[in-house]
PDB file of N, CA and C in Angstrom:
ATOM      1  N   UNK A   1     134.824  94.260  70.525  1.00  0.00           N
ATOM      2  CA  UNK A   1     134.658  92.844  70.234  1.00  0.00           C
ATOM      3  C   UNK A   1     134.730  92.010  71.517  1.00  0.00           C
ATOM      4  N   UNK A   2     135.416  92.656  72.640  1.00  0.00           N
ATOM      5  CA  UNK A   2     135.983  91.413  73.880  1.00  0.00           C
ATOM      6  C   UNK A   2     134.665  91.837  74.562  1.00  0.00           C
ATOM      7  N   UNK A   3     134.236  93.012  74.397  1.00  0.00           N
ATOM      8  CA  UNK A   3     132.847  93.171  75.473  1.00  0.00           C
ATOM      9  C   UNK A   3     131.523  92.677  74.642  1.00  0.00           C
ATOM     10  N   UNK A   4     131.464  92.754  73.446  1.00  0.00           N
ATOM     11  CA  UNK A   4     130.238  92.072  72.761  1.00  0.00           C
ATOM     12  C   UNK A   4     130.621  90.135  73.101  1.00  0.00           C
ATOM     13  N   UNK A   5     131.815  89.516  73.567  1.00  0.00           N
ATOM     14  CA  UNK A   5     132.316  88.282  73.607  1.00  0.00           C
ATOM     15  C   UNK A   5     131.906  87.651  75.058  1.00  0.00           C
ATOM     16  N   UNK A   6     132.378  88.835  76.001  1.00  0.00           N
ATOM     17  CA  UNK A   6     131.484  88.743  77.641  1.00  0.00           C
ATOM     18  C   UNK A   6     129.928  88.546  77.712  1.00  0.00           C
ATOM     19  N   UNK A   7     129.685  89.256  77.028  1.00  0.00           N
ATOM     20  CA  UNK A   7     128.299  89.863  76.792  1.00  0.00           C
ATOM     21  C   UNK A   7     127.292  88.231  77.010  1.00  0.00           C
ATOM     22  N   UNK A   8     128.329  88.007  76.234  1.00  0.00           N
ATOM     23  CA  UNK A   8     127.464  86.784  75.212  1.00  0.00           C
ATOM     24  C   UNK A   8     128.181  85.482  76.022  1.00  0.00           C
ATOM     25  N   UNK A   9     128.820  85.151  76.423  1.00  0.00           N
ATOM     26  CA  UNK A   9     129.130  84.467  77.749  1.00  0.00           C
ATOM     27  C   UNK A   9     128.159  84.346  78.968  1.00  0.00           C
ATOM     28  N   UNK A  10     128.102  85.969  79.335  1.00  0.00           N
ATOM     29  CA  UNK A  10     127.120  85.829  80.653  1.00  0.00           C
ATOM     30  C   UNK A  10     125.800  85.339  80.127  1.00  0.00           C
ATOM     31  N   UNK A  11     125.197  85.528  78.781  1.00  0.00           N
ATOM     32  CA  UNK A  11     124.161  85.061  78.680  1.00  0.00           C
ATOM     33  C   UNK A  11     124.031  83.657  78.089  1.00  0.00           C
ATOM     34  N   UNK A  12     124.536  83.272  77.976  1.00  0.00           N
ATOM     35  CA  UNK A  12     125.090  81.704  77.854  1.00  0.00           C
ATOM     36  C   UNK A  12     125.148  80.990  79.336  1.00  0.00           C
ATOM     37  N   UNK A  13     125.462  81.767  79.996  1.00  0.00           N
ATOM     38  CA  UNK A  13     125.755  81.177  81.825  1.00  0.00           C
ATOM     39  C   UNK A  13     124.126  81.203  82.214  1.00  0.00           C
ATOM     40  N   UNK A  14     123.405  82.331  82.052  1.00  0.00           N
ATOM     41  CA  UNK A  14     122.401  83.055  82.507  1.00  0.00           C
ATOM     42  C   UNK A  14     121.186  81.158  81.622  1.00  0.00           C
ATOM     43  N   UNK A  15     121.369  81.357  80.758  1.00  0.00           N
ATOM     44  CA  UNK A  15     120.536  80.562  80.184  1.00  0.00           C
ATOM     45  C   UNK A  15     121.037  78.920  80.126  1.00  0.00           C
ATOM     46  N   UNK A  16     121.861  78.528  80.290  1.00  0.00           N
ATOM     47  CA  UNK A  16     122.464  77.194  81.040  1.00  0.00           C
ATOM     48  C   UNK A  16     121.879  77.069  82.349  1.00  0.00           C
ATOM     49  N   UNK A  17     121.546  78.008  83.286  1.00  0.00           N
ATOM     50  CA  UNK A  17     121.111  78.307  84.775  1.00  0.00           C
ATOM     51  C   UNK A  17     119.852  77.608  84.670  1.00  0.00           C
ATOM     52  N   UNK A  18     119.376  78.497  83.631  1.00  0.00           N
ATOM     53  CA  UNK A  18     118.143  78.405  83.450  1.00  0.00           C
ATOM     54  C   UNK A  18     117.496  77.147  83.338  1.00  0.00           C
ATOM     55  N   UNK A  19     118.168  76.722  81.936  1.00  0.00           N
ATOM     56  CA  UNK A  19     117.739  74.999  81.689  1.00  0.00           C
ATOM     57  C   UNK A  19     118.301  73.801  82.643  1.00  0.00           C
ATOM     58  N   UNK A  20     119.060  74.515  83.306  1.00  0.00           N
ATOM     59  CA  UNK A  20     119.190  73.247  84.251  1.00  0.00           C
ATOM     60  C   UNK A  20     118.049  73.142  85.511  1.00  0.00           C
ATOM     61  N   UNK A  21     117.618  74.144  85.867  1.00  0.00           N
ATOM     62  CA  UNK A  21     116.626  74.398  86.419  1.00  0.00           C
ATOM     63  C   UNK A  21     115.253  73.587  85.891  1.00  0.00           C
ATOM     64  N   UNK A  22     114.912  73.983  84.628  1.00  0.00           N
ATOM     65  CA  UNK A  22     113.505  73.210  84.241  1.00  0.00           C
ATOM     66  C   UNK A  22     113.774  72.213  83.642  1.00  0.00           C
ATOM     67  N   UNK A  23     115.236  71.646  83.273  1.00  0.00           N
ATOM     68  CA  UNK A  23     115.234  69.761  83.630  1.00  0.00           C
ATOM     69  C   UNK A  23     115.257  69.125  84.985  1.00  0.00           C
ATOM     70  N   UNK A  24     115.693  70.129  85.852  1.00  0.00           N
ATOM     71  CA  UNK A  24     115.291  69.479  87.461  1.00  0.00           C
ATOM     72  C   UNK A  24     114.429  69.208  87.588  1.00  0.00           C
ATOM     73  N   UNK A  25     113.181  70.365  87.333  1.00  0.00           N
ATOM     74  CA  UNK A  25     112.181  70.457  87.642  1.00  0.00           C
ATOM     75  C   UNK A  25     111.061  69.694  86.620  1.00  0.00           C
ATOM     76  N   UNK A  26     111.687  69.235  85.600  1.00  0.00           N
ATOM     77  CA  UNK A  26     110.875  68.158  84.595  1.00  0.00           C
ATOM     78  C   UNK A  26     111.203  66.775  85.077  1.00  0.00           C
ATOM     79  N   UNK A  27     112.594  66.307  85.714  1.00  0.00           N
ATOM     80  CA  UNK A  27     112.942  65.838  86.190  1.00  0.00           C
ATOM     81  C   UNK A  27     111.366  65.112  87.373  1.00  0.00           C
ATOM     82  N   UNK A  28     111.947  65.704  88.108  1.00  0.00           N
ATOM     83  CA  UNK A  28     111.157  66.028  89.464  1.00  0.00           C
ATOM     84  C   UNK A  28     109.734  65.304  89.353  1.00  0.00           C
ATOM     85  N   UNK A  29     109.645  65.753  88.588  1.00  0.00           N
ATOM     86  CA  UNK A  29     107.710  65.973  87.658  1.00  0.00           C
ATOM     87  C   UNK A  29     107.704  65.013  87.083  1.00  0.00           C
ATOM     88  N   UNK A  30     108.155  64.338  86.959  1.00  0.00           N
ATOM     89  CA  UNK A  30     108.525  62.804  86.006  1.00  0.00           C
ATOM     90  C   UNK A  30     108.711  61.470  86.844  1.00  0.00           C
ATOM     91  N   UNK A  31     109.776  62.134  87.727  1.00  0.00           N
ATOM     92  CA  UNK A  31     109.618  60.818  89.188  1.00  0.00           C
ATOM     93  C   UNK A  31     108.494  60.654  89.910  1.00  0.00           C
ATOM     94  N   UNK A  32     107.875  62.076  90.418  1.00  0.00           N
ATOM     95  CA  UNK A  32     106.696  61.741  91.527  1.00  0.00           C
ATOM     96  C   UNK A  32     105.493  61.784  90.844  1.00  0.00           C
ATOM     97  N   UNK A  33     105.426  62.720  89.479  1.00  0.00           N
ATOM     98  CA  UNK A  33     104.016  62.693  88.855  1.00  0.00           C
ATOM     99  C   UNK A  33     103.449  63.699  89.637  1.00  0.00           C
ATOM    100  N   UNK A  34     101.926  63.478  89.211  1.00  0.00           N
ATOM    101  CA  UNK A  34     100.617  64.657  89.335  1.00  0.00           C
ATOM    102  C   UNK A  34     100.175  63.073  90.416  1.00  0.00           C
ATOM    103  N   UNK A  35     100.570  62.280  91.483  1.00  0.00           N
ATOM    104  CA  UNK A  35      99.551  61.582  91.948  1.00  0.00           C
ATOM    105  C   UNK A  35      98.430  62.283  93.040  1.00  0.00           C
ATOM    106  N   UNK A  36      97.440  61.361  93.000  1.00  0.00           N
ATOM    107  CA  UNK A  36      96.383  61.888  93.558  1.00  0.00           C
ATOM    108  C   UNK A  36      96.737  61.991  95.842  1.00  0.00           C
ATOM    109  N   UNK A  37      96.016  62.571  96.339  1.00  0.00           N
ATOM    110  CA  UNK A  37      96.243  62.378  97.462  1.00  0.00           C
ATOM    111  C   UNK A  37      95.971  60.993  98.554  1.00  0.00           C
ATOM    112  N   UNK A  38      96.804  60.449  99.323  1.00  0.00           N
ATOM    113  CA  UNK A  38      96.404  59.749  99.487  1.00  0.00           C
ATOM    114  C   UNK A  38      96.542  59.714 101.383  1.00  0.00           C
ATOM    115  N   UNK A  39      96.948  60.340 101.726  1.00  0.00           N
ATOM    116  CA  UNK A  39      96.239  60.525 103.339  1.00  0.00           C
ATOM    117  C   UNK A  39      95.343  61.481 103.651  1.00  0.00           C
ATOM    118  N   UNK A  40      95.142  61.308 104.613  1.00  0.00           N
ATOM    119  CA  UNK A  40      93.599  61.950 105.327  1.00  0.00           C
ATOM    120  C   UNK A  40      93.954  62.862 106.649  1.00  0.00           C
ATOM    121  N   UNK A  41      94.159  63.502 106.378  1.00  0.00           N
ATOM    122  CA  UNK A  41      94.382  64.769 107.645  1.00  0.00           C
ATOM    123  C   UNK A  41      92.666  65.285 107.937  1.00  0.00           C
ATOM    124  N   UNK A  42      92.468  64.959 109.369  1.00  0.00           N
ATOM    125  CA  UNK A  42      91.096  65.905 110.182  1.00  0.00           C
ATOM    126  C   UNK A  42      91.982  67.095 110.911  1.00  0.00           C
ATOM    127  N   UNK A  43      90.688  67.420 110.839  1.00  0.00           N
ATOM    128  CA  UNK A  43      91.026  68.763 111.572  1.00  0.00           C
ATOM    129  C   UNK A  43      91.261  68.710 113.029  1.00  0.00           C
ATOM    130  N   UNK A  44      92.279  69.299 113.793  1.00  0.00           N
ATOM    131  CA  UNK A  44      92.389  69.013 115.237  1.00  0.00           C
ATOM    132  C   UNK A  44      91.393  69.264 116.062  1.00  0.00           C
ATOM    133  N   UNK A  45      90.474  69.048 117.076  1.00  0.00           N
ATOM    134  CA  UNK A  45      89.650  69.203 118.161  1.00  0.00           C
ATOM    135  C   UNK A  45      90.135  70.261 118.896  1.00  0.00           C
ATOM    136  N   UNK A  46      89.103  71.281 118.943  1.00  0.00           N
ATOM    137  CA  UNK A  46      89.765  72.306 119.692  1.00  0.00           C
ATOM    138  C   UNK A  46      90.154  72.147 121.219  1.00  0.00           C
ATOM    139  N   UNK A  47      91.119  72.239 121.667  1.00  0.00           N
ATOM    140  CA  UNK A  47      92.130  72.059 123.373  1.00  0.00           C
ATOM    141  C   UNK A  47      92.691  73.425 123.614  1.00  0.00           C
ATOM    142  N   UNK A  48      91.826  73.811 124.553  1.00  0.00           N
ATOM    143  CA  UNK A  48      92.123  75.053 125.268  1.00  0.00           C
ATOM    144  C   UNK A  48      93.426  74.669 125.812  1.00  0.00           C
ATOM    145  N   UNK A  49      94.242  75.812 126.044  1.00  0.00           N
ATOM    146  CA  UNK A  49      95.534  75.458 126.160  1.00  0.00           C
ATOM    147  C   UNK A  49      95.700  75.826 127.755  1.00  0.00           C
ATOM    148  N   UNK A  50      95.838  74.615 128.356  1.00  0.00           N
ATOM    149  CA  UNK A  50      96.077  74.519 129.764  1.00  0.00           C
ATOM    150  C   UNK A  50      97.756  75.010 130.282  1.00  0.00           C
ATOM    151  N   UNK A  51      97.696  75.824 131.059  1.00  0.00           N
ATOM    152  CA  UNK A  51      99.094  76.004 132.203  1.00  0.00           C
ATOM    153  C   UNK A  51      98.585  75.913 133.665  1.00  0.00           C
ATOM    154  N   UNK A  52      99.813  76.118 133.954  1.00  0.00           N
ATOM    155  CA  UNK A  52      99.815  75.786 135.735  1.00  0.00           C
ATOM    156  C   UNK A  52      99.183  77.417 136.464  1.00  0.00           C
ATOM    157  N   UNK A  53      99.779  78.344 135.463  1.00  0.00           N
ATOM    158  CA  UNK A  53      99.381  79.423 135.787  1.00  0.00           C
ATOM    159  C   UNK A  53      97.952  79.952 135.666  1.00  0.00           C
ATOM    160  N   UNK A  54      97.508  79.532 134.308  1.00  0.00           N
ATOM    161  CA  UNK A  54      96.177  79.664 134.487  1.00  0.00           C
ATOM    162  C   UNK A  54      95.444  79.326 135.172  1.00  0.00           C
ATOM    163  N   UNK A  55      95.427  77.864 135.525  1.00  0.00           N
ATOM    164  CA  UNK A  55      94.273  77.073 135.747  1.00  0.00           C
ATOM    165  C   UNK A  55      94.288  76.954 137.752  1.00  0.00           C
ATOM    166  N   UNK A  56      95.702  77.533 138.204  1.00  0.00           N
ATOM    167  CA  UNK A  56      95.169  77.771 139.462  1.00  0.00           C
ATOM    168  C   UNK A  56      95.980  78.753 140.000  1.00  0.00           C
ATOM    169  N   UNK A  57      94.857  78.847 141.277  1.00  0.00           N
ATOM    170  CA  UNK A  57      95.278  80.733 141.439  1.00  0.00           C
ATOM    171  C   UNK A  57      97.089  80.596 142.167  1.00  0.00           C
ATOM    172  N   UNK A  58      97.267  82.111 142.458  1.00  0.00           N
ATOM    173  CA  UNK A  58      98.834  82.882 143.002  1.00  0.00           C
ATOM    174  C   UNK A  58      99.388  82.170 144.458  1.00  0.00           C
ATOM    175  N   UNK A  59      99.814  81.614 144.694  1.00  0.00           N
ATOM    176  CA  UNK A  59     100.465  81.114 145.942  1.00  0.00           C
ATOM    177  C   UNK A  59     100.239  82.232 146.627  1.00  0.00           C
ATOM    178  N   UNK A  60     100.114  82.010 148.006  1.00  0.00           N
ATOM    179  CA  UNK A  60     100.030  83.451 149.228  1.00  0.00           C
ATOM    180  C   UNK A  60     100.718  83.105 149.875  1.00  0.00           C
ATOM    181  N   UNK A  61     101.411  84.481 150.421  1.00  0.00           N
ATOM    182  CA  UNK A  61     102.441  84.464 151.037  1.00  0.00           C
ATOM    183  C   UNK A  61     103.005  85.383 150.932  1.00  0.00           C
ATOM    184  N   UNK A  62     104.351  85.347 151.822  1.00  0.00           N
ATOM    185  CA  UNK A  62     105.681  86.367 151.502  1.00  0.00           C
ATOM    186  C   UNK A  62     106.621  85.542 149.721  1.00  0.00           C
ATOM    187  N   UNK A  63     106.760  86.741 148.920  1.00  0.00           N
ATOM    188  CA  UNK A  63     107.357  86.275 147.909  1.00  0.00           C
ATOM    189  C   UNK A  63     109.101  85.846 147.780  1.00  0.00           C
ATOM    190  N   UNK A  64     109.450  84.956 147.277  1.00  0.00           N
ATOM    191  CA  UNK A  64     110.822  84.431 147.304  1.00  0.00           C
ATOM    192  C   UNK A  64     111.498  85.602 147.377  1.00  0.00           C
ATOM    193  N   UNK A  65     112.551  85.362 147.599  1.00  0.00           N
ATOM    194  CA  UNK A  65     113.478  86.380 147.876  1.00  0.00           C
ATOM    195  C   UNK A  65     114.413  86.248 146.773  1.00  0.00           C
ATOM    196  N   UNK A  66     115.120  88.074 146.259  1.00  0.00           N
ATOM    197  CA  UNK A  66     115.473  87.815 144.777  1.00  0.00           C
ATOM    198  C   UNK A  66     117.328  87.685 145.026  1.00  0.00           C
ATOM    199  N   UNK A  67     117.353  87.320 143.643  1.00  0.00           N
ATOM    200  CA  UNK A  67     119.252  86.753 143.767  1.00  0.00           C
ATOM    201  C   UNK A  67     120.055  88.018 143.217  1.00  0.00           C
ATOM    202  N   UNK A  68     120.581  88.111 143.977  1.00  0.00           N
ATOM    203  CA  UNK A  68     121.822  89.320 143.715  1.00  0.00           C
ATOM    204  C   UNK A  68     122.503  88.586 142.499  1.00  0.00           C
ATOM    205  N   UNK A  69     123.196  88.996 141.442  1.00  0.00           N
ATOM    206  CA  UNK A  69     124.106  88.897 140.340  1.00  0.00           C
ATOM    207  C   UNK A  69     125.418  89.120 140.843  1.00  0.00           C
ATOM    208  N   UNK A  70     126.358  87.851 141.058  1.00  0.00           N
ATOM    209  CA  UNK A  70     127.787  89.227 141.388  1.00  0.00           C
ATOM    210  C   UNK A  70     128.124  89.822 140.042  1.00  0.00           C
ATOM    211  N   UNK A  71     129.362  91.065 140.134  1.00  0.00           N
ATOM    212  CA  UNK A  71     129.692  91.536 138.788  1.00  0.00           C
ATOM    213  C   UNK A  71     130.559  91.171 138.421  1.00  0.00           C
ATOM    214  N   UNK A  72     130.615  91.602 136.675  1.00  0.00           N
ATOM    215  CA  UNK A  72     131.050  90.817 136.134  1.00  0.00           C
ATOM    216  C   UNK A  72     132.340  91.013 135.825  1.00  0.00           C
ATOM    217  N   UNK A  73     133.245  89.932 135.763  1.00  0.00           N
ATOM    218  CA  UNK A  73     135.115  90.402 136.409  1.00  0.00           C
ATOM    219  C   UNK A  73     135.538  90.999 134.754  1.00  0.00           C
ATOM    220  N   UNK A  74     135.951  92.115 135.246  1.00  0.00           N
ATOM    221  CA  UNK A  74     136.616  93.220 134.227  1.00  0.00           C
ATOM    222  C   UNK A  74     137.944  92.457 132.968  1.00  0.00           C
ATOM    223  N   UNK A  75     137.504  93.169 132.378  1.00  0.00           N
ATOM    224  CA  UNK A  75     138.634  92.429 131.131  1.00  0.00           C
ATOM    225  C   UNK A  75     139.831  93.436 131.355  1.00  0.00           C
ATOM    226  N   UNK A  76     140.647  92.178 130.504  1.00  0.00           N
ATOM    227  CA  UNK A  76     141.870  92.567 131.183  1.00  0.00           C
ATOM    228  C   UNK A  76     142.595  93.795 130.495  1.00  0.00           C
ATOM    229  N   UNK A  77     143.263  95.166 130.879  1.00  0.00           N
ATOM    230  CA  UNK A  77     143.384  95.804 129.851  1.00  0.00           C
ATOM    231  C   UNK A  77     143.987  95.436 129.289  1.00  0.00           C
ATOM    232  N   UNK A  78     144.174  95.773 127.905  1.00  0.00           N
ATOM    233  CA  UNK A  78     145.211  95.943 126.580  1.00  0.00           C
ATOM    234  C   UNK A  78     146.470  96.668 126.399  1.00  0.00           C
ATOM    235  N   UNK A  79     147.573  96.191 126.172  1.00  0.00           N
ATOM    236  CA  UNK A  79     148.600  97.305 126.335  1.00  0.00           C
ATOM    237  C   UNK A  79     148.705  98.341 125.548  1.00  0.00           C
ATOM    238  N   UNK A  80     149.033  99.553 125.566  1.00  0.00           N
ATOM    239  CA  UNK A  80     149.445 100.434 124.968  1.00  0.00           C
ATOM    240  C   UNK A  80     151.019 100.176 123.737  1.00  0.00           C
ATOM    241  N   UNK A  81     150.497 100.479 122.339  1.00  0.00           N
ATOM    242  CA  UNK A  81     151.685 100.036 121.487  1.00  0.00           C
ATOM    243  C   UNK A  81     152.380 101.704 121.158  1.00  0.00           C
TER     244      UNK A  81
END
């Protein structure tokens, strides 16, 4: 009887879920409506996509010189319990 009583609880929860859901959503549908569209989006103009890299050539030369990392300071050990 206590598990046919759950049973019937969760589906009581399950279906409360439910209808609160499609009064939101009637809700919803009720404030804004089916209106028609009313801005105008064009389509963008195609723009090749410009960089610095592309559009002109490799610097000449000797190349920068690279950065050493110092390392990285050790954690501290943990004591032994």
């Amino acid at each position: 009887m206590k598990e046919r009583r759950e049973t019937i609880i969760a589906w009581l929860v399950i279906l409360g879920l439910v209808a609160l859901m499609l009064v939101r959503a009637a809700l919803a549908f009720r404030m804004y409506g089916d209106r028609p569209r009313t801005w105008q989006y064009r389509t963008a103009p195609y723009i090749p996509a410009e960089t610095y890299a592309s559009t002109q050539p490799a610097p000449r030369g000797a190349a920068p010189k690279q950065v050493t990392l110092p390392p990285s300071p050790a954690k501290p050990k943990e004591k032994a319990k």
